[in-house]
C-alpha atoms as a PDB file:
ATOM      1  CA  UNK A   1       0.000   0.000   0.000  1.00  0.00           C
ATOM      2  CA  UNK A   2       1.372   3.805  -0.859  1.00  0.00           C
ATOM      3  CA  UNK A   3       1.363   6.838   1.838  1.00  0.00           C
ATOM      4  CA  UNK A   4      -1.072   8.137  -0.880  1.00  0.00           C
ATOM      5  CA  UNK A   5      -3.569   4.690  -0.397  1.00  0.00           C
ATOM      6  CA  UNK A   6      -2.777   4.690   3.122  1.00  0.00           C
ATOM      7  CA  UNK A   7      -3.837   8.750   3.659  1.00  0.00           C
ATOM      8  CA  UNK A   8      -7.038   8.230   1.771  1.00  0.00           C
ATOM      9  CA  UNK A   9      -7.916   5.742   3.530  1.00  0.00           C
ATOM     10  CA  UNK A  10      -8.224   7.299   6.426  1.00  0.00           C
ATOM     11  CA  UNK A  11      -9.870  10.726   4.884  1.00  0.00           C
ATOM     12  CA  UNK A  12     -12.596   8.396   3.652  1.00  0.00           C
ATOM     13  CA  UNK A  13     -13.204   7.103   7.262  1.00  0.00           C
ATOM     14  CA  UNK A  14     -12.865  10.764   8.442  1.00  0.00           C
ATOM     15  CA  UNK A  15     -15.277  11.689   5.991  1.00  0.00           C
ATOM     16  CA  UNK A  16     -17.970   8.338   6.900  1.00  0.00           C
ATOM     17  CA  UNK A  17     -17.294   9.291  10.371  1.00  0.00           C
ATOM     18  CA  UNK A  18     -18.113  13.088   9.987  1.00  0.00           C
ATOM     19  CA  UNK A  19     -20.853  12.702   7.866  1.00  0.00           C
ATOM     20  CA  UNK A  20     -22.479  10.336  10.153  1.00  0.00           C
ATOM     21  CA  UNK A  21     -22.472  13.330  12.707  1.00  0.00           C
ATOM     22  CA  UNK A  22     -23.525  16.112   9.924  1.00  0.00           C
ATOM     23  CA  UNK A  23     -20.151  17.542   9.861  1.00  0.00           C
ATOM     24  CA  UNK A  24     -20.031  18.953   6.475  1.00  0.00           C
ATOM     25  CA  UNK A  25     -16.883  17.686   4.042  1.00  0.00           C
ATOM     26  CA  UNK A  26     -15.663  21.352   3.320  1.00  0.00           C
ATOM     27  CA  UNK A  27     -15.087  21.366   7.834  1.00  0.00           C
ATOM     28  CA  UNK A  28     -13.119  18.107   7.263  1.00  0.00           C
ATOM     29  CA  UNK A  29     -11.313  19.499   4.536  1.00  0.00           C
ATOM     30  CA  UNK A  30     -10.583  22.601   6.697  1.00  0.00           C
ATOM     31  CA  UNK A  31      -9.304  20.512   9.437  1.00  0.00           C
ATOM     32  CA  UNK A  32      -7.306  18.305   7.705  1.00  0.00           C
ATOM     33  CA  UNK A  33      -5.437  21.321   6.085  1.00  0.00           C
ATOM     34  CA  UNK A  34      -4.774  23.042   9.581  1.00  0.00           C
ATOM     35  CA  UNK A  35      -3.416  19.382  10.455  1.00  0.00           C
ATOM     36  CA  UNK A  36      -1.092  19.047   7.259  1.00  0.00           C
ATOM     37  CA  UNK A  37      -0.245  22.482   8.162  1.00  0.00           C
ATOM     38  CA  UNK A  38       0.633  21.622  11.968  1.00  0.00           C
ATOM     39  CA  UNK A  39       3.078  18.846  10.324  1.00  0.00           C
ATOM     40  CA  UNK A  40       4.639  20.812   8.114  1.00  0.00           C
ATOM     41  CA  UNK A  41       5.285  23.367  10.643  1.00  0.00           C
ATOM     42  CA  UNK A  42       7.592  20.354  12.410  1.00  0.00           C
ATOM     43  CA  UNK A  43      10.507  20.418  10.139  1.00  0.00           C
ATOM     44  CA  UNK A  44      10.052  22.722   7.323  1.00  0.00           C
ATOM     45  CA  UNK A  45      10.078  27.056   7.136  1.00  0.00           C
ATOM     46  CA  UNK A  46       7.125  28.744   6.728  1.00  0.00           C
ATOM     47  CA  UNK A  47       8.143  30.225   3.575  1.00  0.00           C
ATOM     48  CA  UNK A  48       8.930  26.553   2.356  1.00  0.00           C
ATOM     49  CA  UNK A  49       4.938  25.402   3.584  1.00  0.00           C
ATOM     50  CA  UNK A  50       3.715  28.832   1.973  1.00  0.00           C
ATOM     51  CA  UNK A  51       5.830  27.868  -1.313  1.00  0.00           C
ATOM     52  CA  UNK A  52       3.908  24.451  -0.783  1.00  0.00           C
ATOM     53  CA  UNK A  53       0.541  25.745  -1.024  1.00  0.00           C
ATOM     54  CA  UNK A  54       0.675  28.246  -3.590  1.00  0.00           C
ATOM     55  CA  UNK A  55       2.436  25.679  -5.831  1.00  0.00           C
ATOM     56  CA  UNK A  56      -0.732  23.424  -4.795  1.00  0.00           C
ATOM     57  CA  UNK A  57      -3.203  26.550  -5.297  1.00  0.00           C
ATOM     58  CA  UNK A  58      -1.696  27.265  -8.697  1.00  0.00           C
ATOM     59  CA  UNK A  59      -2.470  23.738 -10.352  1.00  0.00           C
ATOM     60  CA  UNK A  60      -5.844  23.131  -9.296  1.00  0.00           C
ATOM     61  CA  UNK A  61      -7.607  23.158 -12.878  1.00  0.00           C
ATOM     62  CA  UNK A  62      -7.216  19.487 -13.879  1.00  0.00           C
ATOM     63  CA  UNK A  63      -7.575  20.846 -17.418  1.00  0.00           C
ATOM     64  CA  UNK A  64      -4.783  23.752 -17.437  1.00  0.00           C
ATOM     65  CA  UNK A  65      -1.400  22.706 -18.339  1.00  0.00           C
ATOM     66  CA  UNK A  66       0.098  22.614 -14.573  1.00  0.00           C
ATOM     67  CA  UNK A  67       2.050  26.261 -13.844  1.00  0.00           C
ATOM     68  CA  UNK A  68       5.755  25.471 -13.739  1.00  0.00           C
ATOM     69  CA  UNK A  69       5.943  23.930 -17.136  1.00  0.00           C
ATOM     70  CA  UNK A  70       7.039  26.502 -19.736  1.00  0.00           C
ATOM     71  CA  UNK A  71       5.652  25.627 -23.509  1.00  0.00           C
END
């Protein structure tokens, strides 16, 4: 099993769980950022985490070419 099969497992027993207590998905996905943020926070710079997320922000259309590639 990957860390990636291994995470989503768990986020799709977060999400059963929270749903099963009408917590809404977009307050799961909320907390599990803060969390990824907390862990980050352990051993990297904020400047490195911020670099992180922008990089993550910028490529969110599935159907843009992703932002660092030059044509």
């Amino acid at each position: 099993m990957s860390s990636h099969e291994m995470v989503a497992r768990h986020v799709t027993a977060a999400l059963d769980e929270a749903s099963a207590r009408s917590i809404s998905r977009d307050v799961v996905a909320r907390c599990l950022l803060s969390e990824a943020i907390r862990i980050f926070r352990e051993q990297r710079s904020i400047d490195d985490i911020a670099a992180e997320l922008t990089a993550a922000a910028d490529n969110l259309d599935d159907d843009a070419p992703l932002a660092f590639i030059r044509p």
